[in-house]
N, C-alpha and C. Protein backbone atom coordinates (compact mmCIF):
# COMPACT_ATOMS: atom_id res chain seq x y z
N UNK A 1 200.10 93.06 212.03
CA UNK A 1 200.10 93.71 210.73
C UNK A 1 199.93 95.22 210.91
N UNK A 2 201.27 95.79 210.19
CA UNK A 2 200.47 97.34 210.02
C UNK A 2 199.65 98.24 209.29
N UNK A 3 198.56 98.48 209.85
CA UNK A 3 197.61 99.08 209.34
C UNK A 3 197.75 100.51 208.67
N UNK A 4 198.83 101.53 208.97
CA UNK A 4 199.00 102.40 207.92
C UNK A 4 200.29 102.52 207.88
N UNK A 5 200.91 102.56 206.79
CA UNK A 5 202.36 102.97 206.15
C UNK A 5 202.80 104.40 205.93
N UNK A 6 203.59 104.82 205.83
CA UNK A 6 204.14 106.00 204.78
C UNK A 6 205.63 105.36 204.51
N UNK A 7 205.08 106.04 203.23
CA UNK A 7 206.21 106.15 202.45
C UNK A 7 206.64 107.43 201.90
N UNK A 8 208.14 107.81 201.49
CA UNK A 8 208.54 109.34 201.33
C UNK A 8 209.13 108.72 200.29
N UNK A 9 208.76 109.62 198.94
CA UNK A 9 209.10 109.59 197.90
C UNK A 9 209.87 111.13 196.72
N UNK A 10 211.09 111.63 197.56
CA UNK A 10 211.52 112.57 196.88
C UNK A 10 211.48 112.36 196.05
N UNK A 11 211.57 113.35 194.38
CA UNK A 11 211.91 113.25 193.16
C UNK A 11 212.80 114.40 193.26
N UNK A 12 214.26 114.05 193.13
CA UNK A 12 215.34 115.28 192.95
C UNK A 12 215.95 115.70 192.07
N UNK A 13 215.77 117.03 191.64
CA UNK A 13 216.64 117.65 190.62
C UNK A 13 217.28 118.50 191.05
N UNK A 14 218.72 118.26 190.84
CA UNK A 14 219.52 118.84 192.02
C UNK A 14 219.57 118.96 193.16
N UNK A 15 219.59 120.27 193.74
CA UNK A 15 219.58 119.74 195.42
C UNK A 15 218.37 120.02 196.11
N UNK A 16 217.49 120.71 195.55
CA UNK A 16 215.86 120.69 196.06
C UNK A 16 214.93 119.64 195.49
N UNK A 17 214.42 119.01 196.43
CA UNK A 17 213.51 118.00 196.01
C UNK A 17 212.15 118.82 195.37
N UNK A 18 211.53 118.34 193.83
CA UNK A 18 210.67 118.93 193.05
C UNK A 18 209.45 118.29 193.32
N UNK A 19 209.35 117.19 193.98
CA UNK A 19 208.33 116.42 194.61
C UNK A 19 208.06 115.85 195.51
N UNK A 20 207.19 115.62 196.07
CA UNK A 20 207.39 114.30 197.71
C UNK A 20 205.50 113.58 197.27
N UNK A 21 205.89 112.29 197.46
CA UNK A 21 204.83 111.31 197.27
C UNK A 21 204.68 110.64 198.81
N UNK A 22 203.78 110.85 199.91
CA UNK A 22 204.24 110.52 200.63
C UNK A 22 202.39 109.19 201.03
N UNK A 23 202.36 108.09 201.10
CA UNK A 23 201.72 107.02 200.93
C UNK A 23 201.38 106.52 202.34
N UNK A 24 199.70 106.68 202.49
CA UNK A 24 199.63 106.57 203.97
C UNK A 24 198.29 105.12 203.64
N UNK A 25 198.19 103.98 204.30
CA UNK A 25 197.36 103.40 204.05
C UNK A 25 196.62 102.62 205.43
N UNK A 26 194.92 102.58 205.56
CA UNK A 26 194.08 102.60 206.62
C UNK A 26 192.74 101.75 206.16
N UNK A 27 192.96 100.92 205.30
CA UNK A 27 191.58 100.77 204.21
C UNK A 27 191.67 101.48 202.90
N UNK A 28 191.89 102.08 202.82
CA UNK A 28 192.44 102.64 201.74
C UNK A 28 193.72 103.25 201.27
N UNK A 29 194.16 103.67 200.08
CA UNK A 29 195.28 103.90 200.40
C UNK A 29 195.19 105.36 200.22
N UNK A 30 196.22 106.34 200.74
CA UNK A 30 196.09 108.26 200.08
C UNK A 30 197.88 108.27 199.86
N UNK A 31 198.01 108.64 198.66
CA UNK A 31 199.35 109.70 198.16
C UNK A 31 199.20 110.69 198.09
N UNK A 32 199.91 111.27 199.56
CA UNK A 32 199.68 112.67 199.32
C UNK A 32 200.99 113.49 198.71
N UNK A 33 200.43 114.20 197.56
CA UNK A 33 201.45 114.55 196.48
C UNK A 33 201.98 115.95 196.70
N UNK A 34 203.21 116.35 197.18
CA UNK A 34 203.05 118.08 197.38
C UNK A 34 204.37 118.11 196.25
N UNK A 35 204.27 119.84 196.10
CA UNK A 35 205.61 120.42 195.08
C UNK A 35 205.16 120.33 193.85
N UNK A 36 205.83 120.05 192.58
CA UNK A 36 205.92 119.92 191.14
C UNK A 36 205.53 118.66 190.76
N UNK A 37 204.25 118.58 189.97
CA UNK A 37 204.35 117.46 189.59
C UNK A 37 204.51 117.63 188.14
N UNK A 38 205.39 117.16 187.43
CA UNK A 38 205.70 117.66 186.33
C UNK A 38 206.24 116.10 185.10
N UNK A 39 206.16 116.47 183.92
CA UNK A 39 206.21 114.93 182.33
C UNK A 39 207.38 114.53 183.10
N UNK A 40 208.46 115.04 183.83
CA UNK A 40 209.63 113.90 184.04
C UNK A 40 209.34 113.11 185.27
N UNK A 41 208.42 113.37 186.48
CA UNK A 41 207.96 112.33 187.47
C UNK A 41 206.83 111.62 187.53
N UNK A 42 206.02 111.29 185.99
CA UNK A 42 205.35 110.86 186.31
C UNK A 42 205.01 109.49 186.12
N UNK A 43 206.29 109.43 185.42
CA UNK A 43 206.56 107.77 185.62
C UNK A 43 206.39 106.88 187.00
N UNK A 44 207.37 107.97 187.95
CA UNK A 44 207.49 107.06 189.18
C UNK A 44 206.21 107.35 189.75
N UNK A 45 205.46 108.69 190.02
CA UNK A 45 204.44 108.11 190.59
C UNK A 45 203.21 107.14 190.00
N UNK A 46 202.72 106.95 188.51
CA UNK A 46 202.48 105.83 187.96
C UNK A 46 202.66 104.59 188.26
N UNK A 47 203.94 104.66 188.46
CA UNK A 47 204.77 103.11 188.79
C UNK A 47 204.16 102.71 190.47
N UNK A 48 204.14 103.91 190.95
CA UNK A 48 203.47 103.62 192.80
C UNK A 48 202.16 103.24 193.00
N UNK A 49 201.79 103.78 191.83
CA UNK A 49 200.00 103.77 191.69
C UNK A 49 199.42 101.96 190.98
N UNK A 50 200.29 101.80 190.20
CA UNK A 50 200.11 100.81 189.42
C UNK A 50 200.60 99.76 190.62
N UNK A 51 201.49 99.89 191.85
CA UNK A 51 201.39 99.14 192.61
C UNK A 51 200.06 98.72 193.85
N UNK A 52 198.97 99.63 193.80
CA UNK A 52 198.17 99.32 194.80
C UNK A 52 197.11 97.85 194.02
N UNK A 53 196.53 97.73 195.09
CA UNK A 53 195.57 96.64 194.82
C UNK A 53 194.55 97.30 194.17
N UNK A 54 193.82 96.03 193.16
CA UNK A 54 192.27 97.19 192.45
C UNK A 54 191.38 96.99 193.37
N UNK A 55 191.44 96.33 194.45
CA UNK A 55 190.45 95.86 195.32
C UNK A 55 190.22 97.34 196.65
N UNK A 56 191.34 97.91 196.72
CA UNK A 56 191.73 99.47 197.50
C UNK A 56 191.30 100.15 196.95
N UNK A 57 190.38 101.32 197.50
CA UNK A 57 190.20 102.63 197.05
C UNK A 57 191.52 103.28 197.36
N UNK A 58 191.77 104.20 196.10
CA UNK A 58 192.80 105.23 195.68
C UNK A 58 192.98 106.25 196.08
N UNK A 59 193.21 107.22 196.42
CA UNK A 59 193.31 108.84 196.93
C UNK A 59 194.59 109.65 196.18
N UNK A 60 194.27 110.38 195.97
CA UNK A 60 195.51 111.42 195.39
C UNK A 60 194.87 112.91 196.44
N UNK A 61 195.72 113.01 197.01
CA UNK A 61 195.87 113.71 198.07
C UNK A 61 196.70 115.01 197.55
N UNK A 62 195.97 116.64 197.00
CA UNK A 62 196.47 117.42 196.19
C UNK A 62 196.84 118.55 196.51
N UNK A 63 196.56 118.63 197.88
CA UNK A 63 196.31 120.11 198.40
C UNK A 63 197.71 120.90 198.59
N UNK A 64 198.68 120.21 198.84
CA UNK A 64 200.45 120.99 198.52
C UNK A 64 200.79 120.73 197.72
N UNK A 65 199.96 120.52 195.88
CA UNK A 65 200.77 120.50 195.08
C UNK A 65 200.66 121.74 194.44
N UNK A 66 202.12 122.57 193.98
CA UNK A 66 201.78 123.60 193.93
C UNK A 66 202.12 124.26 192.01
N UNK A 67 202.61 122.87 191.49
CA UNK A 67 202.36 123.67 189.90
C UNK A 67 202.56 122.21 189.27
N UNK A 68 201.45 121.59 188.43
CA UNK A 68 201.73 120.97 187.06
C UNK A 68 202.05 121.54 186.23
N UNK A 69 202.30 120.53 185.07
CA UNK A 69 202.04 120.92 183.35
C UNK A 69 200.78 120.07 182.64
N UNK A 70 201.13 120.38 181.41
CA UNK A 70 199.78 119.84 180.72
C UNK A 70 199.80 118.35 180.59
N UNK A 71 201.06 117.60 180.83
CA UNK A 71 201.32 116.33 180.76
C UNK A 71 200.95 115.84 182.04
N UNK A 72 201.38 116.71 183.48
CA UNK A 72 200.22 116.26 184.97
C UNK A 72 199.24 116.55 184.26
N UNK A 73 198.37 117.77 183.95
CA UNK A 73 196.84 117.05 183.88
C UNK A 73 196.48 116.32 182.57
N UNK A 74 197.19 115.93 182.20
CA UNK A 74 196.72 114.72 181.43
C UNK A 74 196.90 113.80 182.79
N UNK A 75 197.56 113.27 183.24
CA UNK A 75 197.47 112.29 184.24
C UNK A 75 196.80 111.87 185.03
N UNK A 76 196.18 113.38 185.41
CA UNK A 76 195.19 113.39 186.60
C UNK A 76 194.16 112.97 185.90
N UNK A 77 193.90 113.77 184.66
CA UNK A 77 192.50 113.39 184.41
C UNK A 77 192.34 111.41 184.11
N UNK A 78 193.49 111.13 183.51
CA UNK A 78 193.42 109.37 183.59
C UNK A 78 192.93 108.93 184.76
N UNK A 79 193.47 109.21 185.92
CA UNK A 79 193.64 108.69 186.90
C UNK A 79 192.17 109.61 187.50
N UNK A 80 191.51 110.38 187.31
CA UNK A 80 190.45 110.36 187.72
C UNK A 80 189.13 109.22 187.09
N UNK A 81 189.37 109.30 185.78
CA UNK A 81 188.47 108.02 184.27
C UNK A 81 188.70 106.90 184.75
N UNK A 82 189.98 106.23 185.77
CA UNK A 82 190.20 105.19 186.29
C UNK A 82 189.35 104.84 187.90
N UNK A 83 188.66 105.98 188.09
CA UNK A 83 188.45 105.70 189.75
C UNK A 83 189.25 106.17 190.85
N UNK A 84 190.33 107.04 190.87
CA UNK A 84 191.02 107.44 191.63
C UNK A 84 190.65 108.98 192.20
N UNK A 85 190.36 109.06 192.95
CA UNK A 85 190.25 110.60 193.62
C UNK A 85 190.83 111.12 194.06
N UNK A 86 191.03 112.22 193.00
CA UNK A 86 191.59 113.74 193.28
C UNK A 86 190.89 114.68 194.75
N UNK A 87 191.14 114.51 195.47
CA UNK A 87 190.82 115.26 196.62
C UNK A 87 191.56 116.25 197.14
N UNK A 88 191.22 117.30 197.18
CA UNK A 88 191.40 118.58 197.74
C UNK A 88 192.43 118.75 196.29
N UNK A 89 192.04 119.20 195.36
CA UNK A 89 192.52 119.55 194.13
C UNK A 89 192.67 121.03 193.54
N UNK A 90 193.70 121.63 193.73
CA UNK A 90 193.54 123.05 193.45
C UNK A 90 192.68 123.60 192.19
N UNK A 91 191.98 124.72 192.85
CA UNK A 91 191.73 124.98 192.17
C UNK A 91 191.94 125.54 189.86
N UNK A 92 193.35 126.17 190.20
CA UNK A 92 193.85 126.06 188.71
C UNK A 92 193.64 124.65 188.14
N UNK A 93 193.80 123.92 188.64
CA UNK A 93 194.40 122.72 188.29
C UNK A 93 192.62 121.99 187.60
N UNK A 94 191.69 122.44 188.52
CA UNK A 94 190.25 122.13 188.05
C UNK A 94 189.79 123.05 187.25
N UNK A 95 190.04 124.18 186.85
CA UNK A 95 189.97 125.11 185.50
C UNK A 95 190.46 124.42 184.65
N UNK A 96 191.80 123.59 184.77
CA UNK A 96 192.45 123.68 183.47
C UNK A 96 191.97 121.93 182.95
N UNK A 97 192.05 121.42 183.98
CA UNK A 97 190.52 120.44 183.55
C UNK A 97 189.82 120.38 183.03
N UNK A 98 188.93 121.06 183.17
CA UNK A 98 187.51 121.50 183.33
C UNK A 98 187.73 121.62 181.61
N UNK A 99 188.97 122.93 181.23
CA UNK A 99 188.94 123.60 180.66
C UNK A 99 189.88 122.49 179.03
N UNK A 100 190.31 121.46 179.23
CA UNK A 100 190.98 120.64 177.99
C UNK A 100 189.61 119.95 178.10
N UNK A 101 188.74 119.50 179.03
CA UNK A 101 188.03 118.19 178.57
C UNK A 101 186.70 118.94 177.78
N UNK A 102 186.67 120.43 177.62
CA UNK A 102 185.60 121.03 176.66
C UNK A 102 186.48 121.35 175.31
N UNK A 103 187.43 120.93 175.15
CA UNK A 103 188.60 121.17 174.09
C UNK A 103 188.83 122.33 173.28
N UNK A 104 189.01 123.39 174.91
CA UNK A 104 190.19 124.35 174.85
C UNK A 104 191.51 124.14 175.04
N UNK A 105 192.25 125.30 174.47
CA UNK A 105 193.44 125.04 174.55
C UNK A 105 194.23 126.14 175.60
N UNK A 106 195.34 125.77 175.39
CA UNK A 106 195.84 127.54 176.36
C UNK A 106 196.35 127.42 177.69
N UNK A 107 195.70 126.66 178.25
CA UNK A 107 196.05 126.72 179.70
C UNK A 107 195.48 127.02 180.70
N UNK A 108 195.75 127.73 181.58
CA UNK A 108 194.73 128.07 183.08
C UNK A 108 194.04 129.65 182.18
């Protein structure tokens, strides 16, 4: 049996890929997410997430992602309320967190 996987998960719009999901698992599982995560991919990574076991700890692996929108952090923050960890999470990205769940508006 193999004990860790990857998986490569471009999301392409046009000819540069706007995302890579790339899924490494050891006991747990980590997606590490680099590029855009943006309202039109977050279906599929949802759909990847909704495939692990609840019995696995989760990882969202953040550190090359380099711009959401307000529809990623809506996501993230689900997926943090669910048990999933955001690790190595840019900083903007924990302002603007930080900054909807005291219910501001605006942005970073």
């Amino acid at each position: 049996m193999k004990l860790a996987q990857e998986l490569h998960r471009p999301v392409h719009k046009g000819k540069n890929p706007m995302l890579k999901v790339q899924r490494t698992a050891n006991g747990k599982v980590v997606f590490a997410v680099s590029g855009r995560l943006e309202a039109d991919s977050l279906c599929e990574l949802a759909a990847l997430l909704a495939l692990e076991s609840a019995t696995r700890r989760v990882i969202l692996e953040l550190k090359d992602l380099v711009l959401v929108d307000r529809d990623a952090v809506g996501f993230l923050r689900a997926c943090a309320e669910k048990g999933i960890e955001l690790r190595n999470c840019p900083q903007y990205i924990r302002i603007w967190l930080a900054s909807d769940e005291s219910g501001k508006t605006g942005g970073i």
